[in-house]
Protein backbone atom coordinates (compact mmCIF):
# COMPACT_ATOMS: atom_id res chain seq x y z
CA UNK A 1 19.12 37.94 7.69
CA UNK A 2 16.12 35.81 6.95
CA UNK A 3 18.09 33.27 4.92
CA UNK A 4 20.26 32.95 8.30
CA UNK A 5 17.24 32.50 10.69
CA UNK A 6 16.12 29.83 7.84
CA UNK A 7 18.91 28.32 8.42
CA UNK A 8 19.04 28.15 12.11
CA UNK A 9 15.34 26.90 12.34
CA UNK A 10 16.18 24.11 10.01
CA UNK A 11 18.90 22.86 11.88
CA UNK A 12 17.31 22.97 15.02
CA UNK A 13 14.25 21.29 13.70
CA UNK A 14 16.77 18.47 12.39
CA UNK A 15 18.60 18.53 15.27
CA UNK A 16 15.50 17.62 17.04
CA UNK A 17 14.13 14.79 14.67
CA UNK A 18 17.35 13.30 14.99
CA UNK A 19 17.52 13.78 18.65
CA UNK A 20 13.65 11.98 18.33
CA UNK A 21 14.68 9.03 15.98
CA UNK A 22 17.41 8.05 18.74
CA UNK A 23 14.78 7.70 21.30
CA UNK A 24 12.33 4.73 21.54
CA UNK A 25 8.48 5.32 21.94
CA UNK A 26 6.90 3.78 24.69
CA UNK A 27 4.79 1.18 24.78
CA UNK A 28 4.82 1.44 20.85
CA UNK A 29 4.27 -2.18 19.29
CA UNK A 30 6.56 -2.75 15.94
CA UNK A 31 4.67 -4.35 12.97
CA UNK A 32 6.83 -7.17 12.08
CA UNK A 33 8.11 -7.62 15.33
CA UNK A 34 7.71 -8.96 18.88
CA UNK A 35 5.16 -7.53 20.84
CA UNK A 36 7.51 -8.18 23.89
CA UNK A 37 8.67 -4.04 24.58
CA UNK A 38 6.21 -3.09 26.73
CA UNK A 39 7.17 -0.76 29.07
CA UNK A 40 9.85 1.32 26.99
CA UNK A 41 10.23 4.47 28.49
CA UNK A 42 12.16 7.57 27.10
CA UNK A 43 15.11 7.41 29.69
CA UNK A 44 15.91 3.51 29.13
CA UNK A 45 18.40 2.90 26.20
CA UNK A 46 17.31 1.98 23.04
CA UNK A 47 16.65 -2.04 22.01
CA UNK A 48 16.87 -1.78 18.40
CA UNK A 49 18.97 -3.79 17.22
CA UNK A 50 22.87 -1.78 16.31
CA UNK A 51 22.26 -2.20 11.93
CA UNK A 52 18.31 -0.30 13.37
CA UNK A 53 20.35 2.29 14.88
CA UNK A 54 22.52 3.03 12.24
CA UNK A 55 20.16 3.05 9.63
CA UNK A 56 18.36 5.76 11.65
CA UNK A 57 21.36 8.10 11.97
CA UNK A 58 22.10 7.08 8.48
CA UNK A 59 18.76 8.25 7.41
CA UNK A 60 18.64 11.16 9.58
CA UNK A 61 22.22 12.28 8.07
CA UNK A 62 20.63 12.55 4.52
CA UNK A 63 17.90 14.46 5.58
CA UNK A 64 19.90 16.89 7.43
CA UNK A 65 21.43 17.35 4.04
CA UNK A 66 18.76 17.83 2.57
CA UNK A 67 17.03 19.89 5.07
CA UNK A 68 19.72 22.62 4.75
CA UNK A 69 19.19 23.20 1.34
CA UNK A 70 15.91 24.68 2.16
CA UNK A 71 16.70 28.23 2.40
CA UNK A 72 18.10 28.02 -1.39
CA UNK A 73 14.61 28.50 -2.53
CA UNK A 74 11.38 30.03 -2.08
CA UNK A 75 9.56 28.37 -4.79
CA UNK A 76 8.32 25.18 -3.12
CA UNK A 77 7.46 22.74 -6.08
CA UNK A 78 11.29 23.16 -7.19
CA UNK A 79 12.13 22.36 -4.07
CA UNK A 80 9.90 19.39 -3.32
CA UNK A 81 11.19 18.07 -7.22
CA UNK A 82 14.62 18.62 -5.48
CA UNK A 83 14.13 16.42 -2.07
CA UNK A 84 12.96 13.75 -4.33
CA UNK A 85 15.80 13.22 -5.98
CA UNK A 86 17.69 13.85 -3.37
CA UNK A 87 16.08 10.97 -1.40
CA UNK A 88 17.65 7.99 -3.86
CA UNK A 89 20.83 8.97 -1.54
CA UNK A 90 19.33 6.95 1.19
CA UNK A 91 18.08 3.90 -1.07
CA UNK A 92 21.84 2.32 -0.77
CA UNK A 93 21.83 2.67 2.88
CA UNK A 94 18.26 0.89 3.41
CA UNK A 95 19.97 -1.62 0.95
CA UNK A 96 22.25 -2.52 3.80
CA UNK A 97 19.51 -3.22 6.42
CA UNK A 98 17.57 -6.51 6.92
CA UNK A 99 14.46 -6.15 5.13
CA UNK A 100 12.53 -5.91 7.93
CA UNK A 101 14.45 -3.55 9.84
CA UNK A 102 14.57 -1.27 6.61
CA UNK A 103 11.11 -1.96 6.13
CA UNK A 104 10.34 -0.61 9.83
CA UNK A 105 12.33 2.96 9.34
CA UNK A 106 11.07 3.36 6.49
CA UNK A 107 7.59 3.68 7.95
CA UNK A 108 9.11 5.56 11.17
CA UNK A 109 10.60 7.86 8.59
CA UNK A 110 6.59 8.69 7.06
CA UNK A 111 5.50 8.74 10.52
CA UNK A 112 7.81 11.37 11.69
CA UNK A 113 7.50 13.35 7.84
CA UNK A 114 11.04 12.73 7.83
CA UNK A 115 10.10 12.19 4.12
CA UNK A 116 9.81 14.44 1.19
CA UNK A 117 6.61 15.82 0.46
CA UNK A 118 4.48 16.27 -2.63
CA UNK A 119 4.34 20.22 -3.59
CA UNK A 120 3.50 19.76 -6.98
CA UNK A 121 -0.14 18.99 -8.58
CA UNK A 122 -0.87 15.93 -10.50
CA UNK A 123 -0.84 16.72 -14.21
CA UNK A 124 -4.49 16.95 -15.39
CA UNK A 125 -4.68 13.73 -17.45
CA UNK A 126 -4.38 11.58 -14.19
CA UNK A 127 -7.41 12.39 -12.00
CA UNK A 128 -10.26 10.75 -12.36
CA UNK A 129 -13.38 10.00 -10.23
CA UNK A 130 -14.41 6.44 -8.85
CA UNK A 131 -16.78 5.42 -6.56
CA UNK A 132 -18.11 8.94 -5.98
CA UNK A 133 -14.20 9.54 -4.64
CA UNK A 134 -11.64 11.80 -6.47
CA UNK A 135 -8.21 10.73 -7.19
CA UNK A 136 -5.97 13.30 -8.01
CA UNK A 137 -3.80 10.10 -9.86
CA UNK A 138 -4.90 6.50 -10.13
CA UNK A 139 -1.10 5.40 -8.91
CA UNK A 140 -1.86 3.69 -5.08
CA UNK A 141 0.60 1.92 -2.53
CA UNK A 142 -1.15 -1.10 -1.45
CA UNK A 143 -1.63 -3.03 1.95
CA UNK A 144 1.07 -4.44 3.57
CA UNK A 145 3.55 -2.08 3.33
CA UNK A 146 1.91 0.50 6.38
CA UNK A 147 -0.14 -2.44 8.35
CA UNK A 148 -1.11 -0.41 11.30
CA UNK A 149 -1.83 2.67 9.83
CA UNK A 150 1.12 4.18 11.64
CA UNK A 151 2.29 6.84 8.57
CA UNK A 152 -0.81 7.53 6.70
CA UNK A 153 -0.36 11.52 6.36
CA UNK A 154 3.36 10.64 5.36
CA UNK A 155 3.06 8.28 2.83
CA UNK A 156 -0.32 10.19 1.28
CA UNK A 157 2.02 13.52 1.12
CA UNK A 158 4.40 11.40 -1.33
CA UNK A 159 1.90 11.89 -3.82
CA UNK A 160 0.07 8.87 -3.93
CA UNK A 161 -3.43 8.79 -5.33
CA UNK A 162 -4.16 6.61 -2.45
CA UNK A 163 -2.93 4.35 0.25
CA UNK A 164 -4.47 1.08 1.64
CA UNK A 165 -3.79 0.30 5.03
CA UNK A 166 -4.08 -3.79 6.52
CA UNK A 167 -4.54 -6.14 6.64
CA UNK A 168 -6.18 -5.55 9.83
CA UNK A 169 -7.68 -8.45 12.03
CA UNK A 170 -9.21 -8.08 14.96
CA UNK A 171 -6.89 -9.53 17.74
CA UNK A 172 -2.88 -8.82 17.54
CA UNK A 173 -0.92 -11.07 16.39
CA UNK A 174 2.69 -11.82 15.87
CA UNK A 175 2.82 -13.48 12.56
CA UNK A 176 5.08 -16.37 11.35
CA UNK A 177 8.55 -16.49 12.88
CA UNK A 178 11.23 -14.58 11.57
CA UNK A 179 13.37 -14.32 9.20
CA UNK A 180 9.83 -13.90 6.87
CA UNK A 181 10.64 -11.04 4.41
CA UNK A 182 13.53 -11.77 1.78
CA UNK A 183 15.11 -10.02 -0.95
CA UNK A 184 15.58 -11.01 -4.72
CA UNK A 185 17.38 -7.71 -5.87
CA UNK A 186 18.57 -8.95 -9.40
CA UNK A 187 14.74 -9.79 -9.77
CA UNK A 188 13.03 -6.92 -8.15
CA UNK A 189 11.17 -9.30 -6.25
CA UNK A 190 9.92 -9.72 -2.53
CA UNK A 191 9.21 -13.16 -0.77
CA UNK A 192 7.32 -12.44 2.04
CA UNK A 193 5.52 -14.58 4.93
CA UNK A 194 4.28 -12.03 7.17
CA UNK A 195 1.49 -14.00 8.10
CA UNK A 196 -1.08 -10.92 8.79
CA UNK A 197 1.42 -9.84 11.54
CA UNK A 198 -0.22 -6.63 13.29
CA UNK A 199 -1.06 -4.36 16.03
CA UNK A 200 -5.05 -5.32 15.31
CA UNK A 201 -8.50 -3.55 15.56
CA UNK A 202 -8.14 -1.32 18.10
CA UNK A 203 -4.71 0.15 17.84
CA UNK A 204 -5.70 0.87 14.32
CA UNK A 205 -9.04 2.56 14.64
CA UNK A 206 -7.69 4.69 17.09
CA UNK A 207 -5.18 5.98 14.65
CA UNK A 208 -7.60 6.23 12.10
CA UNK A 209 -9.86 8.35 14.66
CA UNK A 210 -6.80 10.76 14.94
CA UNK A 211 -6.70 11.21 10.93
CA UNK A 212 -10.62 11.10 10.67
CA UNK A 213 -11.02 14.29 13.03
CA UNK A 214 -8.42 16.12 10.95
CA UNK A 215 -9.78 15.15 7.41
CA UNK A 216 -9.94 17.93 4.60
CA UNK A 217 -10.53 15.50 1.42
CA UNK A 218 -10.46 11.76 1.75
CA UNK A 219 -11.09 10.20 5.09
CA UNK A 220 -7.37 10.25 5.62
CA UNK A 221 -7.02 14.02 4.69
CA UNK A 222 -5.40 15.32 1.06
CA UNK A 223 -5.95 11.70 -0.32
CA UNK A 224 -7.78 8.42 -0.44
CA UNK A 225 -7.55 5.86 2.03
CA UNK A 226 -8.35 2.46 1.99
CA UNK A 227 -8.66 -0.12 4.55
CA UNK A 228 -7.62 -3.78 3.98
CA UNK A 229 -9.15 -6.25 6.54
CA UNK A 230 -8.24 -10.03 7.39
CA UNK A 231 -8.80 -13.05 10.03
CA UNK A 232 -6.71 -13.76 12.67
CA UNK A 233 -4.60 -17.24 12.39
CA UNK A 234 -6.61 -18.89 14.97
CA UNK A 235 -9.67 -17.68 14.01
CA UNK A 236 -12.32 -20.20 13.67
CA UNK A 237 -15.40 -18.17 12.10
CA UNK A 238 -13.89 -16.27 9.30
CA UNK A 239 -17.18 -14.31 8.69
CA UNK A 240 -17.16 -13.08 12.45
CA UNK A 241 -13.55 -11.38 11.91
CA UNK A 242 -14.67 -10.09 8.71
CA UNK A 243 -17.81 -8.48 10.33
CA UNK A 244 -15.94 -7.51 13.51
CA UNK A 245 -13.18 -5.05 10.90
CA UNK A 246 -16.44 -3.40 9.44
CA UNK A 247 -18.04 -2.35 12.10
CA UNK A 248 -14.57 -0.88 13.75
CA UNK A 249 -12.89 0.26 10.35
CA UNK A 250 -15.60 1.19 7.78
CA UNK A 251 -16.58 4.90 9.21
CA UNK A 252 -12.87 5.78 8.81
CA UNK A 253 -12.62 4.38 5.14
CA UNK A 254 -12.89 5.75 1.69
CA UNK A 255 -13.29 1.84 0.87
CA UNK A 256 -12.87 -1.35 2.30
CA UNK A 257 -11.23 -4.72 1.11
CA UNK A 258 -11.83 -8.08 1.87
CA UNK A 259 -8.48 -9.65 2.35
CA UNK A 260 -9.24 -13.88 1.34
CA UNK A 261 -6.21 -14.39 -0.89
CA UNK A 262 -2.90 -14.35 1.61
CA UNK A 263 -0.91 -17.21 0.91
CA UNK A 264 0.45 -16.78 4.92
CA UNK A 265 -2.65 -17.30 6.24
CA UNK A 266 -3.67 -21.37 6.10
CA UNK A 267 -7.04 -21.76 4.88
CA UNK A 268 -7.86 -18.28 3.97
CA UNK A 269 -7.32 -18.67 -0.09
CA UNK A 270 -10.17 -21.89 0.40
CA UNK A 271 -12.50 -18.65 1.20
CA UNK A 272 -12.35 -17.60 -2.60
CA UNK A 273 -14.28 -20.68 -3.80
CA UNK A 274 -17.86 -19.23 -5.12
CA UNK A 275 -19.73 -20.69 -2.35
CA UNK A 276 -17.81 -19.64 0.41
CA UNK A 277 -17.02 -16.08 -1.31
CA UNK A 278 -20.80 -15.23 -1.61
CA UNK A 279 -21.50 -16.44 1.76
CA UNK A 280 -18.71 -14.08 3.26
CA UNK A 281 -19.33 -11.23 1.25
CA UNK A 282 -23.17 -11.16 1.90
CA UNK A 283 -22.24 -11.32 5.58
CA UNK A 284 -19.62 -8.18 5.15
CA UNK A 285 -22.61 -6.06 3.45
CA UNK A 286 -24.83 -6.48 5.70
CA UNK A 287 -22.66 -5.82 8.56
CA UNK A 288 -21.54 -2.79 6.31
CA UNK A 289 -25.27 -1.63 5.24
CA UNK A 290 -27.17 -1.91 8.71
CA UNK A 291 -24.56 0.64 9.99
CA UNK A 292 -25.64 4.63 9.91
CA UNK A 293 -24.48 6.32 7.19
CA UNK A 294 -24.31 10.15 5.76
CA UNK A 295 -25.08 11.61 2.71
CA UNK A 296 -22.04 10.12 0.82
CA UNK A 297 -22.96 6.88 2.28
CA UNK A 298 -21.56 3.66 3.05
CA UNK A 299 -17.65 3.06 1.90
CA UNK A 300 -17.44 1.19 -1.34
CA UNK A 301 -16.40 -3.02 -0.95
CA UNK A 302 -13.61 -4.95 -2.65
CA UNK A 303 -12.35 -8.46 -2.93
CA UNK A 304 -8.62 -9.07 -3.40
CA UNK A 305 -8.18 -12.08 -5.02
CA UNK A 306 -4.81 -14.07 -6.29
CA UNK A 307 -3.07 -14.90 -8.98
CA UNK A 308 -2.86 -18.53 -8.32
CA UNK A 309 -6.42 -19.24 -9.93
CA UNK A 310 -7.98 -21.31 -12.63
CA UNK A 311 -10.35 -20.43 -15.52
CA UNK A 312 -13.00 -21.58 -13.68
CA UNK A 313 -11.65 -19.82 -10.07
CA UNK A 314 -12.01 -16.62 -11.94
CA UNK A 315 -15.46 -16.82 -13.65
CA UNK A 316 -16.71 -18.19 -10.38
CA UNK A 317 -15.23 -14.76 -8.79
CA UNK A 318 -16.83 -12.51 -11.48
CA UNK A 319 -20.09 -14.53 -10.98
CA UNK A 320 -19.97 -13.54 -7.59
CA UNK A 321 -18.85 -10.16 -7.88
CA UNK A 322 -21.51 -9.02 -10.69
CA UNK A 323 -24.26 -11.15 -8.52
CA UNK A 324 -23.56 -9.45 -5.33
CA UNK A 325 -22.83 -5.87 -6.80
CA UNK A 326 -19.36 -5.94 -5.28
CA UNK A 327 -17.82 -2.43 -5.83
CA UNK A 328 -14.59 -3.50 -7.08
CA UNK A 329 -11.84 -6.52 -7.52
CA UNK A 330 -8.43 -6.06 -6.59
CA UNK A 331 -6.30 -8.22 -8.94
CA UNK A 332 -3.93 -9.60 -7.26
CA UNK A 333 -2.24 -10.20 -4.49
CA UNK A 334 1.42 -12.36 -3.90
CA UNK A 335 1.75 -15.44 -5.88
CA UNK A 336 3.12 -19.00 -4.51
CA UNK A 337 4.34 -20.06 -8.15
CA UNK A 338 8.47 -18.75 -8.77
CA UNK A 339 8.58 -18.05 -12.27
CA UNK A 340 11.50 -19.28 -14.27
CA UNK A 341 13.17 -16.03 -13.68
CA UNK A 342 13.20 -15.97 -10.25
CA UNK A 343 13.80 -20.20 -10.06
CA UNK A 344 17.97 -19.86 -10.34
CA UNK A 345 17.78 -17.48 -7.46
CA UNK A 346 18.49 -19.21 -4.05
CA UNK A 347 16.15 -17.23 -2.13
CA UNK A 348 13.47 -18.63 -4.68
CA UNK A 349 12.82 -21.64 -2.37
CA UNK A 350 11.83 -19.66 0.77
CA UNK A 351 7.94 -20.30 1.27
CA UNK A 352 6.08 -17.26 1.10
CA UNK A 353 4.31 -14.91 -1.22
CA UNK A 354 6.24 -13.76 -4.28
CA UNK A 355 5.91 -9.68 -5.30
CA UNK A 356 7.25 -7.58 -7.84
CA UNK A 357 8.58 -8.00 -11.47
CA UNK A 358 8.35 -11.28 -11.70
CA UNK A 359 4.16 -11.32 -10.83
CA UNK A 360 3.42 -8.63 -13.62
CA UNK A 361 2.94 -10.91 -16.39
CA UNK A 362 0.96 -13.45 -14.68
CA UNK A 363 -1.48 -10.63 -12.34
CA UNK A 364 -2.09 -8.92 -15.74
CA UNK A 365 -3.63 -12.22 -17.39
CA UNK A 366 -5.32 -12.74 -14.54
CA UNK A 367 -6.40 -8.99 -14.93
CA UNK A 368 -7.61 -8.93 -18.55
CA UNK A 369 -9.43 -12.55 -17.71
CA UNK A 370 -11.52 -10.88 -14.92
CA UNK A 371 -11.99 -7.75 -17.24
CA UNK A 372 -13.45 -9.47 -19.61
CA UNK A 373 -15.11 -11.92 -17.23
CA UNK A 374 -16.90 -8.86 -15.52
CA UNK A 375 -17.48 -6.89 -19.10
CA UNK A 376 -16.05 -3.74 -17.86
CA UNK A 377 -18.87 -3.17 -15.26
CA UNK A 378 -16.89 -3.43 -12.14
CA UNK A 379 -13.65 -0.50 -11.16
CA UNK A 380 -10.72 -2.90 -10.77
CA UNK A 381 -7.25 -2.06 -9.32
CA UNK A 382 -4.73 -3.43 -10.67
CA UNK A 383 -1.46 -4.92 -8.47
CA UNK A 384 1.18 -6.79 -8.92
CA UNK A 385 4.89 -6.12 -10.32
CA UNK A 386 4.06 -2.36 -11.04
CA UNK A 387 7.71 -0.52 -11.31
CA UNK A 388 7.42 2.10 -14.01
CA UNK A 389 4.84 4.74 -15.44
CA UNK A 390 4.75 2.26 -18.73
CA UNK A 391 4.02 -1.06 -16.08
CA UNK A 392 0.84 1.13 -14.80
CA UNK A 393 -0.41 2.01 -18.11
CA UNK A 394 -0.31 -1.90 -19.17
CA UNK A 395 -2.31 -2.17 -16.28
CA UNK A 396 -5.22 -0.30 -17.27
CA UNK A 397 -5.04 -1.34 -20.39
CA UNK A 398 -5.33 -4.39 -19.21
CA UNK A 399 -8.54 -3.21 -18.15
CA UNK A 400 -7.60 -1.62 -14.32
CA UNK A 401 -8.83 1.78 -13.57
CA UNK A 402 -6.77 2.26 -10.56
CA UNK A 403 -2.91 0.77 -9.81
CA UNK A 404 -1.18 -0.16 -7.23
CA UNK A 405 2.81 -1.03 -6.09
CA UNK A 406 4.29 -2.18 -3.31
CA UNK A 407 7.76 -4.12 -4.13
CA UNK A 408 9.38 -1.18 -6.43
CA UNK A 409 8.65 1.74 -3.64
CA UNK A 410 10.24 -0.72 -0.91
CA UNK A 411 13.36 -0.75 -3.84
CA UNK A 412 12.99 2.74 -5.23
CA UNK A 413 11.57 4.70 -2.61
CA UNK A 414 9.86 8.07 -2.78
CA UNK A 415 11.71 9.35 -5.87
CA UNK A 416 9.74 6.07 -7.98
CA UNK A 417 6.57 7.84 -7.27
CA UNK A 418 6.86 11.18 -9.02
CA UNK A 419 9.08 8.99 -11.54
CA UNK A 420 6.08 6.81 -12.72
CA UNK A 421 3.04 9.69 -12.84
CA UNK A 422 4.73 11.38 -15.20
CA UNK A 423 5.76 8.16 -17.14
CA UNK A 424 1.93 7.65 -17.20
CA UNK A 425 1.03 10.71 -18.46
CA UNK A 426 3.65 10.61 -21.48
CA UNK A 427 2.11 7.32 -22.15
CA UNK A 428 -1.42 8.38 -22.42
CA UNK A 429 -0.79 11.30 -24.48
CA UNK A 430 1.42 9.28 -26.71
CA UNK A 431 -1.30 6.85 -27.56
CA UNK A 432 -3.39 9.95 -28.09
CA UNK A 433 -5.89 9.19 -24.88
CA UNK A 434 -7.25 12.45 -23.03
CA UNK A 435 -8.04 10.71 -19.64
CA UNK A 436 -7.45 7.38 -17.78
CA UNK A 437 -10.87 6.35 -18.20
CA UNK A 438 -10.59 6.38 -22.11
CA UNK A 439 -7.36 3.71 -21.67
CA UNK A 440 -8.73 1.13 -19.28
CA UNK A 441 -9.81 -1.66 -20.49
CA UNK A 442 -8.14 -0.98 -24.23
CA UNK A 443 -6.07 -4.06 -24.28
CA UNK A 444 -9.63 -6.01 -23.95
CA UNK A 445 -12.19 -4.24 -26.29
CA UNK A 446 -10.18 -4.70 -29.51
CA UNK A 447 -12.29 -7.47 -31.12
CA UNK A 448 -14.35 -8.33 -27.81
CA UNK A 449 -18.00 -7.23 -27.11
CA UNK A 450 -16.52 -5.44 -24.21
């Protein structure tokens, strides 16, 4: 009898998120899109376009699959093993979508916890403490994938250590013209030209205010969350947008990032060069600083930087950071260079940032140069072509103490995520390591003063 009345709540609670998914939210402004739907209303029919709509019943068809299963077991971590598997079913049928329409229910999907969700802890070996913040794993998705802070509780419930929302700026604004996001599957790459596209300031903070009141943990809730703030295009004082994001963002933040290495943005990578970095960076503390804090006090600061830097880029950057007491370097962001494995691909001549494999070799130089550069003293994260648990542990090695991916999720999907914490862990105890701490860096001290 109880298995039965399982059942029938589970197909009526199905029934009724794919009943939701058919219906458009009003007033609700797509990242990625045109701001142009503005008075939507639940009895008009839907806009999306027809490959939106069927990847929603598509998606919505697997989960009902999935969903049924439920009563099968009452031991929840088997279960919550079992949905991620199961969810590689839909990874074919996003495969079919434009990558921005894919991109856009996948994040309606975390929104709605149409998603599977994390039941099982992190193995021991993987938390670790930074900045006064716990991480249950050091394994992150980075910004750009949930802009607007739309699916925070969603994607966090995957079992990420931590998510980073942003880049936020302060005004909305459409972003470059579309088609901007393109696909190099043989590579497991991204080219992207967003251009900081986004629902800005306040749409975000008063998301974040929604999480904030319901926090038990990080800001965010069972997790860390991190917010990633930008300029807008038009923008003529840099600092001022800057400033304008901490003073809306920072109380809802476990940390913040300075955003100054976009390659959609024109002009914002000029605002890495040491003089201009220190200038902006002093103005972002003390816009953080002269606001009231608690106990735990003010939310640590980071720079993410790019790949596309010389020698003397990079010590001017660790000058600056060690000078200024930044908390943290994130290392790196999109490159505009196409390695040679990406050159023969076609798509390789659309302008725009390049992610995933193809960016790990050159964002880990870049990561053990800054390592080095920095002797150890500042938490780095390190980002950039992360798509396996043995990727992440070069990382740290490399010298990062937290990691982030963005490219292999958007491929993978949930199922990578489990996939590469335990990868992590065998890796660490097969080197003999007891903790993450004890591995970062390990690439760099051999034979270095480090």
């Amino acid at each position: 009898m109880s298995r039965r009345i399982a059942f029938g709540f589970m197909k009526g609670s199905v029934t009724q998120k794919l009943k939701s998914m058919a219906v458009p939210i009003a007033n609700r402004r797509h990242y990625c899109s045109s701001s142009s739907s503005s008075s939507a209303t639940a009895t008009h029919k839907s806009n999306l376009p027809p490959s939106s709509r069927m990847g929603r019943l598509l998606t919505g068809a697997v989960i009902g699959l999935v969903g049924g299963a439920y009563v099968s077991t009452l031991d929840e971590p088997t279960f919550s093993g079992w949905l991620f598997s199961a969810s590689k079913l839909a990874n074919p049928l996003f495969a079919l979508l434009d990558p921005e329409v894919a991109h856009r229910l996948a994040i309606s999907a975390a929104a709605r916890g149409l998603v599977p969700k994390e039941k099982r802890p992190d193995q021991q070996i993987l938390g670790l403490e930074v900045w006064g913040r716990r991480f249950s794993n050091p394994i992150g998705l980075s910004a750009g994938f949930d802009k607007n802070a739309e699916a925070v509780d969603g994607l966090l419930g995957l079992g990420f250590g931590f998510v980073e929302v942003g880049s936020v700026t302060p005004l909305p604004q459409e972003g470059n013209p579309k088609p901007r996001m393109f696909r190099l599957r043989d590579q497991g790459a991204i080219i992207n030209r967003c251009g900081f596209n986004g629902d800005g300031i306040a749409a975000v903070a008063k998301r974040l205010e929604a999480q904030h009141e319901a926090k038990h943990g990080g800001k965010a809730g069972p997790g860390i969350l991190g917010v990633n703030i930008g300029k807008n295009k038009t923008s003529e004082d840099a600092a001022a947008d800057y400033v304008q994001g901490v003073h809306s963002l920072s109380q809802y933040a476990d940390y913040l990032v300075i955003n100054v290495s976009s390659p959609n943005t024109p002009g914002l990578r000029q605002l890495q060069g040491r003089n201009q970095l220190k200038d902006l960076v002093k103005k972002v503390k003390a816009a953080r600083d002269e606001m009231k804090w608690g106990k735990e006090g003010p939310p640590p600061l980071l720079v993410k930087i790019a790949p596309d830097l010389s020698k003397q880029d990079l010590e001017d950057i660790a000058a600056v950071a060690l000078d200024l007491s930044l908390d943290g370097l994130i290392i790196s962001n999109t490159t505009i260079s196409r390695p040679e494995v990406v050159a023969i691909n076609p798509v390789s001549k659309e302008s725009g940032g390049l992610s995933g494999k193809p960016l790990f070799s050159l964002s880990n130089d870049i990561l053990k140069d800054v390592y080095v550069l920095t002797k150890g003293k500042i938490p780095l994260v390190g980002c950039g072509g992360v798509s396996s648990g043995e990727d992440a542990y070069k990382k740290i090695r490399a010298g990062a103490t937290l990691v982030q991916l963005y490219s292999a999720f958007a491929y993978g999907g949930p199922a990578l995520i489990p996939q590469i914490k335990a990868e992590l862990a065998d890796c660490l105890k097969r080197d003999g390591f007891k903790s993450i701490y004890e591995a970062v860096g390990a690439d760099c001290r051999s034979g270095s003063d480090v």
